[in-house]
N, C-alpha and C. Protein backbone atom coordinates (compact mmCIF):
# COMPACT_ATOMS: atom_id res chain seq x y z
N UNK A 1 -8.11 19.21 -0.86
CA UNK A 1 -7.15 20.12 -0.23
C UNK A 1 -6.16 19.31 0.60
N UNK A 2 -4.83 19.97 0.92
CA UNK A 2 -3.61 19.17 1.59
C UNK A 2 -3.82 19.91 2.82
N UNK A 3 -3.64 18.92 3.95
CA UNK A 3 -3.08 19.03 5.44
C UNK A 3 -1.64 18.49 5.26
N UNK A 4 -0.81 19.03 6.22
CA UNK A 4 0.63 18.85 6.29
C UNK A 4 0.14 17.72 7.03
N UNK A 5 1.91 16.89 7.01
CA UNK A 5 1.66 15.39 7.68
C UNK A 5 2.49 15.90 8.58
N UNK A 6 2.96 16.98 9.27
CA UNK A 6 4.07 17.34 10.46
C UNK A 6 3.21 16.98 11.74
N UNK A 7 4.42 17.23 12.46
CA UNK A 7 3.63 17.35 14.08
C UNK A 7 4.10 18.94 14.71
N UNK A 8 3.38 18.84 15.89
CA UNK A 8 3.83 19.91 16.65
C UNK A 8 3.29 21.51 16.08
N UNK A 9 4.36 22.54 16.56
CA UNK A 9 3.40 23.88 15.82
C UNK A 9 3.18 24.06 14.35
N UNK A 10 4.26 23.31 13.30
CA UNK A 10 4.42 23.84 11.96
C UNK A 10 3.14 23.25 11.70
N UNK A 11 2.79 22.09 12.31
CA UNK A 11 1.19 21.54 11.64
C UNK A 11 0.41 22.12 12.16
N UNK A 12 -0.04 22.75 13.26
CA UNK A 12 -1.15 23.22 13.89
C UNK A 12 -1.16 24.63 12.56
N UNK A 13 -0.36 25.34 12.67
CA UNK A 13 0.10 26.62 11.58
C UNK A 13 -0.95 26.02 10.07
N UNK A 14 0.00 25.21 9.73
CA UNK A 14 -0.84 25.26 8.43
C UNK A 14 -1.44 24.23 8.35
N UNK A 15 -2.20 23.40 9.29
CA UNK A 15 -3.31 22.93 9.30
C UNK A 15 -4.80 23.93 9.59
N UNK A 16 -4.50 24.68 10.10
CA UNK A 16 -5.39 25.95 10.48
C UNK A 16 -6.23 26.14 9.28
N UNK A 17 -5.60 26.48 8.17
CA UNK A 17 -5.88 26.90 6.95
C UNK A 17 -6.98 26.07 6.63
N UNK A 18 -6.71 24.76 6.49
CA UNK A 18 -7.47 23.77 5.97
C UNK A 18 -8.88 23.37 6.95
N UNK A 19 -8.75 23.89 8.13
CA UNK A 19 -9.82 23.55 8.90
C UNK A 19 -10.30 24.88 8.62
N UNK A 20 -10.07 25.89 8.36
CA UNK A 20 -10.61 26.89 8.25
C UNK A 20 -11.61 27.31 6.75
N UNK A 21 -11.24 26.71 5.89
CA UNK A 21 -11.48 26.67 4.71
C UNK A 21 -12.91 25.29 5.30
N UNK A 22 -12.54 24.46 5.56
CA UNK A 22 -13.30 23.59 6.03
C UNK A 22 -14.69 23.61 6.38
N UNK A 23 -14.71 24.61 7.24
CA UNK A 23 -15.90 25.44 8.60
C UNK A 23 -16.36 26.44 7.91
N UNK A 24 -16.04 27.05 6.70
CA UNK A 24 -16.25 28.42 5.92
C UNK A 24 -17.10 27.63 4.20
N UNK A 25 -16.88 26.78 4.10
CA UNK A 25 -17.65 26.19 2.90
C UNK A 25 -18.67 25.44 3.11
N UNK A 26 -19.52 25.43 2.53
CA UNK A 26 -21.00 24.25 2.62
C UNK A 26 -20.58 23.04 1.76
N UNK A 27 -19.29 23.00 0.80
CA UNK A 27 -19.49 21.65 -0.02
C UNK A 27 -18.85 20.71 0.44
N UNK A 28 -18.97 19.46 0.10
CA UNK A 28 -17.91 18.02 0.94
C UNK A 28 -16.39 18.47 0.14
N UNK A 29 -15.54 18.44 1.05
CA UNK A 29 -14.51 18.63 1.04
C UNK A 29 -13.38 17.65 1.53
N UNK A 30 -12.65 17.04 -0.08
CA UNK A 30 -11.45 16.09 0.35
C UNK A 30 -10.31 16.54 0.45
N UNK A 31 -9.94 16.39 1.71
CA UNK A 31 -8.52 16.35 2.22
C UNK A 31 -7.63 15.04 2.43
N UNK A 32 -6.31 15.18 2.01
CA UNK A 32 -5.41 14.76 1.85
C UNK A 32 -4.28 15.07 2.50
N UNK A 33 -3.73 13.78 3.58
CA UNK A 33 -2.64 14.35 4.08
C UNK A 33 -1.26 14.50 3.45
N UNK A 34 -0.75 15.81 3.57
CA UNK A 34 1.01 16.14 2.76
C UNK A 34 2.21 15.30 3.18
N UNK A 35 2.66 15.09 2.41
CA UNK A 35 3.83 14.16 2.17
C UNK A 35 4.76 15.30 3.58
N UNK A 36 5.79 14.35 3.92
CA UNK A 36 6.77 15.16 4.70
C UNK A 36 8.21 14.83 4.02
N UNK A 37 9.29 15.55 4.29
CA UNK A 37 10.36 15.23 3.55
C UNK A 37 10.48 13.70 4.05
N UNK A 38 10.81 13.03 3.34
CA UNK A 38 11.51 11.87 2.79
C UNK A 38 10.33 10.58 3.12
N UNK A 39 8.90 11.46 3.52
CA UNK A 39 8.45 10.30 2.71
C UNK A 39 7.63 9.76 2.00
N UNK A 40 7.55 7.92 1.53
CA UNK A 40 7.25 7.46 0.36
C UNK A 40 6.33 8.38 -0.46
N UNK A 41 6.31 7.90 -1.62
CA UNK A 41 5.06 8.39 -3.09
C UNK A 41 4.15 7.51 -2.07
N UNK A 42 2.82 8.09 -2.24
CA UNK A 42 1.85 7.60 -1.93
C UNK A 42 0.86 7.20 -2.96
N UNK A 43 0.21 5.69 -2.25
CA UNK A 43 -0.53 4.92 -3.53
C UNK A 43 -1.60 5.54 -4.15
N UNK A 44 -1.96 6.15 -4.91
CA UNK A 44 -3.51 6.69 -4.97
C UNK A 44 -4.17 5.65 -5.67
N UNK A 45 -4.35 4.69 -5.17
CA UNK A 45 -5.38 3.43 -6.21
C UNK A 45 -6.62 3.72 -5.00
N UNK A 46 -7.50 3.37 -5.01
CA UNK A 46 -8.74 3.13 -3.99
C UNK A 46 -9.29 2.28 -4.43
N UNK A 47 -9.81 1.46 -3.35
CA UNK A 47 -10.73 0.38 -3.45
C UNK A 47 -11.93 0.66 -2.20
N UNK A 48 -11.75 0.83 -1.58
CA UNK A 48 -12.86 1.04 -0.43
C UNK A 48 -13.15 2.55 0.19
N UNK A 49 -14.60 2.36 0.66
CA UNK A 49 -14.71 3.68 1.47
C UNK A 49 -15.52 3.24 2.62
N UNK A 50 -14.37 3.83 4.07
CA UNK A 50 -14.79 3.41 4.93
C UNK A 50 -15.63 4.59 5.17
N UNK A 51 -16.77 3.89 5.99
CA UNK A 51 -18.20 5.44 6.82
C UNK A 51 -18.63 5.41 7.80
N UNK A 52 -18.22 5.46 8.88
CA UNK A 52 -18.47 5.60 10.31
C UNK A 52 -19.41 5.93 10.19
N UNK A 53 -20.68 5.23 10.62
CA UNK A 53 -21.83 5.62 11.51
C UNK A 53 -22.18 5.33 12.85
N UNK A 54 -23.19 6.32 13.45
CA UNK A 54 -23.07 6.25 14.97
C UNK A 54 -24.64 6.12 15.40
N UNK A 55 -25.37 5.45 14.30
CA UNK A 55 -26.97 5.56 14.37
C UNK A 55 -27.75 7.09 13.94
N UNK A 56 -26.68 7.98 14.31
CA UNK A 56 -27.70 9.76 13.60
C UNK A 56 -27.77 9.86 12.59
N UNK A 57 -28.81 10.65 12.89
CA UNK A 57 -29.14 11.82 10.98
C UNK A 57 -28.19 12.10 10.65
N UNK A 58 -27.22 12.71 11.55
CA UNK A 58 -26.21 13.64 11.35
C UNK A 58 -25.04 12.75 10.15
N UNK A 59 -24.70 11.60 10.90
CA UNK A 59 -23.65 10.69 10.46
C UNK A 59 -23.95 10.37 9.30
N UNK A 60 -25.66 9.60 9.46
CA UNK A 60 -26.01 9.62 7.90
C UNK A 60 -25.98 10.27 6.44
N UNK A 61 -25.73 11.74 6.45
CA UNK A 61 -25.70 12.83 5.74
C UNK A 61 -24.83 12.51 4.95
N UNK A 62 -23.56 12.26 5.23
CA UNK A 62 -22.48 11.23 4.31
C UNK A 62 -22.73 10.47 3.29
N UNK A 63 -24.36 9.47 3.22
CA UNK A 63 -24.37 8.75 2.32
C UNK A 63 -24.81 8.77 1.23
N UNK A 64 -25.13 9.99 0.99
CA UNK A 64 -25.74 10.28 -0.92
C UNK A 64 -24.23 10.32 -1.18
N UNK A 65 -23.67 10.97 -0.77
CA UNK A 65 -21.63 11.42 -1.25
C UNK A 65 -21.03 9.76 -1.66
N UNK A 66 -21.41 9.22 -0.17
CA UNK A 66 -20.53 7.75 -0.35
C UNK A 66 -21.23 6.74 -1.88
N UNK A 67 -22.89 7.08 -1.91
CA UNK A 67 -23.17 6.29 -2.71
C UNK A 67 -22.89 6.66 -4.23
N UNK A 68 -22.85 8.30 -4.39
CA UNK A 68 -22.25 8.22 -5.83
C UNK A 68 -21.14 8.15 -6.54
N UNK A 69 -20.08 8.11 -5.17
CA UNK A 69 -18.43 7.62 -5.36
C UNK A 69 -18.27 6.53 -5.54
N UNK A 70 -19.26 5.91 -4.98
CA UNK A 70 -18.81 4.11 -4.99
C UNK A 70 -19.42 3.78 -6.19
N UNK A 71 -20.76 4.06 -6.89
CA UNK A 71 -21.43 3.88 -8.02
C UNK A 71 -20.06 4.56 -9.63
N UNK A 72 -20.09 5.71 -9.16
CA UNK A 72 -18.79 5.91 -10.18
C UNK A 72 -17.45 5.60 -10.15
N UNK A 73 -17.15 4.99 -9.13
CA UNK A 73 -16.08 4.62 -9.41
C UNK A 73 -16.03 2.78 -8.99
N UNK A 74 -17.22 2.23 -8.72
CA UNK A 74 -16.62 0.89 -8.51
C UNK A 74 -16.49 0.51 -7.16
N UNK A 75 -16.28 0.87 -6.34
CA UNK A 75 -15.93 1.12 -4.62
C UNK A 75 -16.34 0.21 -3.89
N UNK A 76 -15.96 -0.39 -3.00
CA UNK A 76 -16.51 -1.15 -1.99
C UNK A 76 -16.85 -0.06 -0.93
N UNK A 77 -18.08 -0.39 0.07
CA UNK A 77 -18.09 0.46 1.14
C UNK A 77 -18.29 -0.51 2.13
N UNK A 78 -17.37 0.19 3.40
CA UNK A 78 -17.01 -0.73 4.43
C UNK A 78 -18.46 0.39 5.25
N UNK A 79 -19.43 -0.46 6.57
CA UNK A 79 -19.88 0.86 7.22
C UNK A 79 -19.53 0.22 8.36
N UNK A 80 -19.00 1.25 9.29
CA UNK A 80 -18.02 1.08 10.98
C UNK A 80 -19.09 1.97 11.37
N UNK A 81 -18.74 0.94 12.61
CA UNK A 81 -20.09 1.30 13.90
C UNK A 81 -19.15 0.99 15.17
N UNK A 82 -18.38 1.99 15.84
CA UNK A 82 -17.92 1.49 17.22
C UNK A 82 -18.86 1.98 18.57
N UNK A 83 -18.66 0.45 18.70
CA UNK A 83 -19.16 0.37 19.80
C UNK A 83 -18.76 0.61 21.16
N UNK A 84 -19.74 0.51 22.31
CA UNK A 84 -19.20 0.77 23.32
C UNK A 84 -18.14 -0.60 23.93
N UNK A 85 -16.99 -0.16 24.49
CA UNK A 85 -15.88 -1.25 25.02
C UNK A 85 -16.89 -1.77 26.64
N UNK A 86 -16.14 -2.70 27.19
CA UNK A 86 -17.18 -3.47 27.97
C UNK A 86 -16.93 -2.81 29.11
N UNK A 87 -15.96 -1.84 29.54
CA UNK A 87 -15.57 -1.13 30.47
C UNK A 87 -16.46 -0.10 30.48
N UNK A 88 -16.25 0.36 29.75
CA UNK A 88 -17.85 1.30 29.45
C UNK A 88 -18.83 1.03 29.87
N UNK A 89 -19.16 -0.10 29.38
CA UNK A 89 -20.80 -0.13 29.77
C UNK A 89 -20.65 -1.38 31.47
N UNK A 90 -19.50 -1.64 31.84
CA UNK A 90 -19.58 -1.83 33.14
C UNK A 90 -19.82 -0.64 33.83
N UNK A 91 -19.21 0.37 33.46
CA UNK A 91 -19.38 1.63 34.60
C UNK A 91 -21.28 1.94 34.26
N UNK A 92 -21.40 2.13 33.42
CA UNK A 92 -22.64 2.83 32.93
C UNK A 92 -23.40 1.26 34.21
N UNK A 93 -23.51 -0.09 33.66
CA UNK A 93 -24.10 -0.85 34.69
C UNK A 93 -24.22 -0.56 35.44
N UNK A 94 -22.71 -0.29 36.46
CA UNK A 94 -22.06 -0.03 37.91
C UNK A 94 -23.27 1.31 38.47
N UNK A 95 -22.77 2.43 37.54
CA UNK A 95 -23.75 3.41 37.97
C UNK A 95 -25.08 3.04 38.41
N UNK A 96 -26.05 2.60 37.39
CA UNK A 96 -27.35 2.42 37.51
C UNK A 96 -27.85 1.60 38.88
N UNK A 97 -26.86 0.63 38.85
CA UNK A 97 -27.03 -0.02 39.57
C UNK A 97 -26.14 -0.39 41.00
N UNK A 98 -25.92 1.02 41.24
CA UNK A 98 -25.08 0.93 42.11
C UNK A 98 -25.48 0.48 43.70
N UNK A 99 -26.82 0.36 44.26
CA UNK A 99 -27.13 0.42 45.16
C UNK A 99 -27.84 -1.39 44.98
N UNK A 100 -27.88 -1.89 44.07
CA UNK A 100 -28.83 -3.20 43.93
C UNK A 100 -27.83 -4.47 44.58
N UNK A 101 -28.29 -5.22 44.28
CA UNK A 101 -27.67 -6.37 44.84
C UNK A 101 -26.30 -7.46 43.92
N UNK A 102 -25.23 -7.59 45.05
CA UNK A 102 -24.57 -8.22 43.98
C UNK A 102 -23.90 -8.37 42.71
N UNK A 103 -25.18 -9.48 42.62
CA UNK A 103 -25.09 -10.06 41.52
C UNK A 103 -25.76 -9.12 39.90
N UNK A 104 -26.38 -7.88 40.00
CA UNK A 104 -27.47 -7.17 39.66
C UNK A 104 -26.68 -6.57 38.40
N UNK A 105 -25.53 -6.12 38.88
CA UNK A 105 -24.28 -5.21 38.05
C UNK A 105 -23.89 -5.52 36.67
N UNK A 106 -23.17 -7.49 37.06
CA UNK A 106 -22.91 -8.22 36.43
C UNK A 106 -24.19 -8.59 35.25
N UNK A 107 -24.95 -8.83 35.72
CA UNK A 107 -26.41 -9.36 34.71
C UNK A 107 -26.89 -8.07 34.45
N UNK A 108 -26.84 -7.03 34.48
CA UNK A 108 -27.18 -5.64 33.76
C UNK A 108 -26.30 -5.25 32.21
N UNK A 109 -24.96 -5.49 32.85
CA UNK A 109 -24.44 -5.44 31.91
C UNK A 109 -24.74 -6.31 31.03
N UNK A 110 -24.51 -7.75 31.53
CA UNK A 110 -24.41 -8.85 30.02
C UNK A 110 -25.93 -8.13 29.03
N UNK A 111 -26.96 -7.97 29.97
CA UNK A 111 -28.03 -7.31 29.01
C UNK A 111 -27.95 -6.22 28.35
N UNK A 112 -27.25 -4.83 28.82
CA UNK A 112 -26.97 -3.81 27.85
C UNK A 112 -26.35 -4.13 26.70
N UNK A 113 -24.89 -5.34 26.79
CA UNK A 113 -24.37 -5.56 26.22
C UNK A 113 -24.89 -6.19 24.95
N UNK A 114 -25.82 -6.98 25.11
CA UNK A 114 -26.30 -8.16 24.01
C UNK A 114 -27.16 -7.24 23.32
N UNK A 115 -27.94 -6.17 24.12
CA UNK A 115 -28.87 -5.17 23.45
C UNK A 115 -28.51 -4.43 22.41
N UNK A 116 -27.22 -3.74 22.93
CA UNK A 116 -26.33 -2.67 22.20
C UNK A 116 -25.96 -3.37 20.78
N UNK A 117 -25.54 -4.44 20.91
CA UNK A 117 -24.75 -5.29 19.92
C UNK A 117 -25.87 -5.98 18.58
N UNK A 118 -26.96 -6.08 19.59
CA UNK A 118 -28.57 -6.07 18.57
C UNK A 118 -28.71 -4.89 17.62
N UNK A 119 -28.89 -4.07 18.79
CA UNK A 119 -28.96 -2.62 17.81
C UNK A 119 -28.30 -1.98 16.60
N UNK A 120 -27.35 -2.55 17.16
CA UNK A 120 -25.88 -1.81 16.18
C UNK A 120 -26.25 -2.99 15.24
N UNK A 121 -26.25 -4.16 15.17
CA UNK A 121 -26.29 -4.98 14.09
C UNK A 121 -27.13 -4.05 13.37
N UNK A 122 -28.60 -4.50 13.94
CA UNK A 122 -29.80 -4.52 12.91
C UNK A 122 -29.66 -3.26 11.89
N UNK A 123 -28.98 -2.22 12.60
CA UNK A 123 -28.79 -0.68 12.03
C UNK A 123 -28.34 -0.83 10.86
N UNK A 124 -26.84 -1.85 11.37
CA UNK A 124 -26.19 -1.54 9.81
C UNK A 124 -26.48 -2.23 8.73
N UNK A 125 -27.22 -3.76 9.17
CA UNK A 125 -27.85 -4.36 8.16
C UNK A 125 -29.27 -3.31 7.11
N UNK A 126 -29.38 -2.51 8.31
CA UNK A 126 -30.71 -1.73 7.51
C UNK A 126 -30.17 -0.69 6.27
N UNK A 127 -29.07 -0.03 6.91
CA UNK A 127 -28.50 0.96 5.78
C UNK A 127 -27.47 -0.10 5.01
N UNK A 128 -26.91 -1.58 4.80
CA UNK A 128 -26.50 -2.34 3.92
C UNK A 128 -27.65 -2.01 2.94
N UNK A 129 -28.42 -2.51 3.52
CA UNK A 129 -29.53 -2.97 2.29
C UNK A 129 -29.81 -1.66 1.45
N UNK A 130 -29.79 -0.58 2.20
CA UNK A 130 -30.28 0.45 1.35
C UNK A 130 -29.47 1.06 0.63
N UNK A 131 -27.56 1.15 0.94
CA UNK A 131 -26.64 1.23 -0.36
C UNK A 131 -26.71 0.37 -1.49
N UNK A 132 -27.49 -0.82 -1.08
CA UNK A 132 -27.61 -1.99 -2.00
C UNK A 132 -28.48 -1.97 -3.20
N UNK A 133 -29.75 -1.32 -2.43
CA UNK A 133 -30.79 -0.60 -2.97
C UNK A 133 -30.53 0.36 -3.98
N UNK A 134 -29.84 1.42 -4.08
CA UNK A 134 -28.93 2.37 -4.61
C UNK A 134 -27.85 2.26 -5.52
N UNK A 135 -28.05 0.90 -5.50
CA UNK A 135 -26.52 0.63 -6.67
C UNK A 135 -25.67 -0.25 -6.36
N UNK A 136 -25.35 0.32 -5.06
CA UNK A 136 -23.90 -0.21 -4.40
C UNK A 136 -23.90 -1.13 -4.65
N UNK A 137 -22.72 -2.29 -5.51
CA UNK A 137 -22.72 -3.97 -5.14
C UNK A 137 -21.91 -4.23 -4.41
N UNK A 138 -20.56 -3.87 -3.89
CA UNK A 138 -20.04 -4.49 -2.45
C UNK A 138 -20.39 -3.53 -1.06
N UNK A 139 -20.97 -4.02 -0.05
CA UNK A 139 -20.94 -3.56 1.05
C UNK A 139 -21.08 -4.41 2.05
N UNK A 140 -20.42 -3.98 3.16
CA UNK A 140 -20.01 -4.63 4.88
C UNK A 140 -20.05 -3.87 5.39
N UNK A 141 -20.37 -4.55 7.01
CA UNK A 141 -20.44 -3.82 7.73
C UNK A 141 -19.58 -4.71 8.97
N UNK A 142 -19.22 -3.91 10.04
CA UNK A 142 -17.74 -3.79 10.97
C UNK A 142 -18.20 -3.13 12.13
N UNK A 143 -18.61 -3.90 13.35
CA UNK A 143 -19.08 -3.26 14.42
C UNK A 143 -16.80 -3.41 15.44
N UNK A 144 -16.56 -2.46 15.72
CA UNK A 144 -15.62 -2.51 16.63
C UNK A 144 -15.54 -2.33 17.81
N UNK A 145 -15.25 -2.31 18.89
CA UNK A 145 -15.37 -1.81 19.98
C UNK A 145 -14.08 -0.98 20.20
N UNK A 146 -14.83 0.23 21.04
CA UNK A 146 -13.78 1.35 21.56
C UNK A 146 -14.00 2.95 21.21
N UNK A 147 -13.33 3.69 21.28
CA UNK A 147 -13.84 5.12 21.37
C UNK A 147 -13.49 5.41 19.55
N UNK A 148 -14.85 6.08 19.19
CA UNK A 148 -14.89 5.82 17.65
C UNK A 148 -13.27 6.75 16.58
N UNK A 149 -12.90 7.45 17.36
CA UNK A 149 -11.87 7.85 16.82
C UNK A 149 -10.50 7.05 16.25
N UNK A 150 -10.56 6.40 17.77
CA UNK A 150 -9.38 4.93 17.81
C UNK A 150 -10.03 3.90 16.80
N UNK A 151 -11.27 3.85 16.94
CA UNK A 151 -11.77 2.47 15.82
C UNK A 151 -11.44 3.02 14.48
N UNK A 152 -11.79 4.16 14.17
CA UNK A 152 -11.88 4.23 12.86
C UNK A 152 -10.49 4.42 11.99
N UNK A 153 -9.19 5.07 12.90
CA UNK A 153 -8.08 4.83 12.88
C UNK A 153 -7.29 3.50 12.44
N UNK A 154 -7.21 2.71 13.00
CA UNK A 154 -7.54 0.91 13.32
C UNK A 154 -7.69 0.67 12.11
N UNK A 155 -8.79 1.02 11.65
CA UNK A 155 -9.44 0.44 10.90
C UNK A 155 -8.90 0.07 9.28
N UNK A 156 -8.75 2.13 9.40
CA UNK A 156 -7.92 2.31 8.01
C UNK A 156 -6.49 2.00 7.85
N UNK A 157 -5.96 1.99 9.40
CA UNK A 157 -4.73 1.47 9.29
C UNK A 157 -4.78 -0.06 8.45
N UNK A 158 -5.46 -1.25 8.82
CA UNK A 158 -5.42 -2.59 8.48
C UNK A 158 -5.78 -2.86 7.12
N UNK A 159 -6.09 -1.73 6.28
CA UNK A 159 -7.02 -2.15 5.00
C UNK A 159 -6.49 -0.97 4.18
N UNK A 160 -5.56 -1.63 3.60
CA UNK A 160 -4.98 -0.30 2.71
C UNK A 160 -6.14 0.03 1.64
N UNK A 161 -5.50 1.12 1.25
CA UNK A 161 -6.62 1.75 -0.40
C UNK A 161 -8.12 2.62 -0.28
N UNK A 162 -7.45 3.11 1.02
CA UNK A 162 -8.94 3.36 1.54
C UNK A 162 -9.09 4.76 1.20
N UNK A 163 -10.95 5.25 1.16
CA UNK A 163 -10.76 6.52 1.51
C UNK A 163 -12.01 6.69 2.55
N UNK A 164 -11.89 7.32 3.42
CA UNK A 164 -12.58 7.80 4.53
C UNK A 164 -13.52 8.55 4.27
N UNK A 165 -15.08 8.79 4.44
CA UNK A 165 -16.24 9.74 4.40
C UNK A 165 -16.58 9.55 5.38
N UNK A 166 -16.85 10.79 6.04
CA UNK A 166 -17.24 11.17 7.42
C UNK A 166 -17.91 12.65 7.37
N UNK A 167 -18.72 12.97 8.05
CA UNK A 167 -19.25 14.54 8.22
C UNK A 167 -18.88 15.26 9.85
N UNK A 168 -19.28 16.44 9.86
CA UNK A 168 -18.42 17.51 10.39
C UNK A 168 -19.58 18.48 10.89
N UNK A 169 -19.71 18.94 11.85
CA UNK A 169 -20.25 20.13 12.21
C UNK A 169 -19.90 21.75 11.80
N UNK A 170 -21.11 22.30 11.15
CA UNK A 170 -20.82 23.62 10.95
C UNK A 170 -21.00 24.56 11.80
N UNK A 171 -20.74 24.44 12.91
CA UNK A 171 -20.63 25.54 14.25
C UNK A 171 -19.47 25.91 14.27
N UNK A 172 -19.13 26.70 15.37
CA UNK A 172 -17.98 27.67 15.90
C UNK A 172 -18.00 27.53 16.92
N UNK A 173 -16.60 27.96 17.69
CA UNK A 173 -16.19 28.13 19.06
C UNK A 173 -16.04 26.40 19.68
N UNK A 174 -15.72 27.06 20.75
CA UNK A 174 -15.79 24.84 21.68
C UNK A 174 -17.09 23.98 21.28
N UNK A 175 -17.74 24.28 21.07
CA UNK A 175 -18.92 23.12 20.62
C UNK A 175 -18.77 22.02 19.06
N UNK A 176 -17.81 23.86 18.35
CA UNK A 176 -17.10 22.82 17.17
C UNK A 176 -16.39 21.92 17.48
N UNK A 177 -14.86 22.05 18.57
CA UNK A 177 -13.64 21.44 18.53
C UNK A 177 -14.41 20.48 19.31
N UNK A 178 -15.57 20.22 19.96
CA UNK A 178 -15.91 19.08 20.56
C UNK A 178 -16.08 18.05 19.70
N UNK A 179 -17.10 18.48 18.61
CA UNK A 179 -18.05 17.59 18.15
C UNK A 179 -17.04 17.12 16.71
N UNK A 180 -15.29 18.48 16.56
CA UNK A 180 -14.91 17.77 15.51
C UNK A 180 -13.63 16.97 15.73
N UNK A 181 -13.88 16.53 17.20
CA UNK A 181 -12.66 15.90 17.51
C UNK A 181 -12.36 14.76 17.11
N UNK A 182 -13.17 13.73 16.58
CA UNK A 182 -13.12 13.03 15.87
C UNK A 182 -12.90 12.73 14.45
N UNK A 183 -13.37 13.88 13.79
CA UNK A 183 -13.17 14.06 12.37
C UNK A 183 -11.48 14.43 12.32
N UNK A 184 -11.00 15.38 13.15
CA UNK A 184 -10.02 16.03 13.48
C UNK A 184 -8.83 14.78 13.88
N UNK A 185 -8.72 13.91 14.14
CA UNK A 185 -8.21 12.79 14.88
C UNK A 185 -7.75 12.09 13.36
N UNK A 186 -9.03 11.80 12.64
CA UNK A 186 -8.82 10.73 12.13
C UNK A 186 -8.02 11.47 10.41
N UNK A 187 -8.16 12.45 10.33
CA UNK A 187 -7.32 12.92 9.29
C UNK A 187 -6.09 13.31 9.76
N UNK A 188 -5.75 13.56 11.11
CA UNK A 188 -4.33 13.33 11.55
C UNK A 188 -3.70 12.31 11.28
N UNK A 189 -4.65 11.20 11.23
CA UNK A 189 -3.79 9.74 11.67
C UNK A 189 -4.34 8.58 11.02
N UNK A 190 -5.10 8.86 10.16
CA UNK A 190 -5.64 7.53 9.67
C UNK A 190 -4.30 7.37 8.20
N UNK A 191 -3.44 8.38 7.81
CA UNK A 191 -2.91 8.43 6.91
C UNK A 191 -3.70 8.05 5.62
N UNK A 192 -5.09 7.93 5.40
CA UNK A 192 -5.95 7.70 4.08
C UNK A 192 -6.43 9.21 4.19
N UNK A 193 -7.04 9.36 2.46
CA UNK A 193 -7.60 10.96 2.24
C UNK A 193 -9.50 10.82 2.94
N UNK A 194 -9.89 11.99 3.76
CA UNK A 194 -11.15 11.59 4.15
C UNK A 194 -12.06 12.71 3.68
N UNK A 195 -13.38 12.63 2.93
CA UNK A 195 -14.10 12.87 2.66
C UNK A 195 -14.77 13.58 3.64
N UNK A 196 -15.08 15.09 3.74
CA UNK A 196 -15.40 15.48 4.79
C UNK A 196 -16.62 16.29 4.58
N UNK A 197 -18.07 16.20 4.98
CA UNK A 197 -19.35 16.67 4.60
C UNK A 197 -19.74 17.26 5.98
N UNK A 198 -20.04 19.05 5.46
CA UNK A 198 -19.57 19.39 6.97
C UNK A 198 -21.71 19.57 6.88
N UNK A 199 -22.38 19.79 7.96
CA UNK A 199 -23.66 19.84 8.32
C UNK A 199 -23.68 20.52 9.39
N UNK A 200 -24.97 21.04 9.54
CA UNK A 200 -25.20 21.70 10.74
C UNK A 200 -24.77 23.29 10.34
């Protein structure tokens, strides 16, 4: 399905449609953003599919979809994991340790930090292996730092040919627009078509 590539109300208007259609179906659903007057043909070749994961079940749900796109068609899969920025987890330090000594703040962090960065590795090495397991023959993985919307943006910006799989919450009201602000973000602006597997 097409999302307009406008800004402002004409896109909110008939972007509606498409999020609506979105939140109302159980199947993965690709969207594609609409050309605007004057511009370019857009490439449709693909070579990669990027897949944000965030360590959940939830995120995971994406990967039977990603693995039989990439198996039929050849695909590389990129898997993005953003991480927390170091400002972040200074405050989160700062907090905990707001009353300790010093030096306490500083060496809290460097340890969340090295932890986090463990974790996130080992994760994605674990689900490498298991697209690998599955068929897949190219896959990487891409830890970034920063708020996962902006990473995954970034991302597709630098690596043309892409297509995006990501999943979506099937709720209503503010708990949706919370949890799909990200999904919501990145088909605004990643300008690639994203694969959208809604759950829940």
């Amino acid at each position: 399905m097409s999302t307009h590539g406008r800004s402002g109300v004409t896109r909110w208007l008939m972007g509606s449609v498409t999020d609506r259609v979105l939140h109302a179906t159980k199947n993965p659903m690709l969207i594609v953003r609409g050309r605007s007057e004057g511009d370019p043909e857009p490439d449709t070749k693909l070579e990669t599919i990027i897949v944000p994961v965030d360590g959940s079940s939830l995120a995971e749900q994406v990967i039977p979809h990603v693995t039989a796109l990439a198996n039929a068609m050849e695909l590389k899969v990129t898997l993005l994991r953003a991480g927390a920025s170091e400002n972040e987890l200074q405050d989160i330090a700062g907090y905990q340790h707001a009353d300790g000594p010093p030096g306490m703040k500083f060496q809290h962090f460097e340890e969340m930090a090295k932890e986090a960065g463990n974790r996130a590795l080992d994760y994605l090495v674990g689900l490498e292996g298991s697209l690998r397991k599955h068929g897949v023959a190219s896959v990487e993985h891409r830890i970034e730092k920063g708020p996962a919307a902006d990473v995954i943006v970034d991302v597709a910006h630098e690596t043309p040919d892409n297509l995006v799989a990501m999943t979506t919450h099937g709720r209503s009201g503010p708990a949706r627009w919370t949890q799909d602000s990200v999904t919501g973000r990145v088909v605004s602006h990643s300008g690639d078509p994203v694969l959208v597997v809604r759950v829940g």
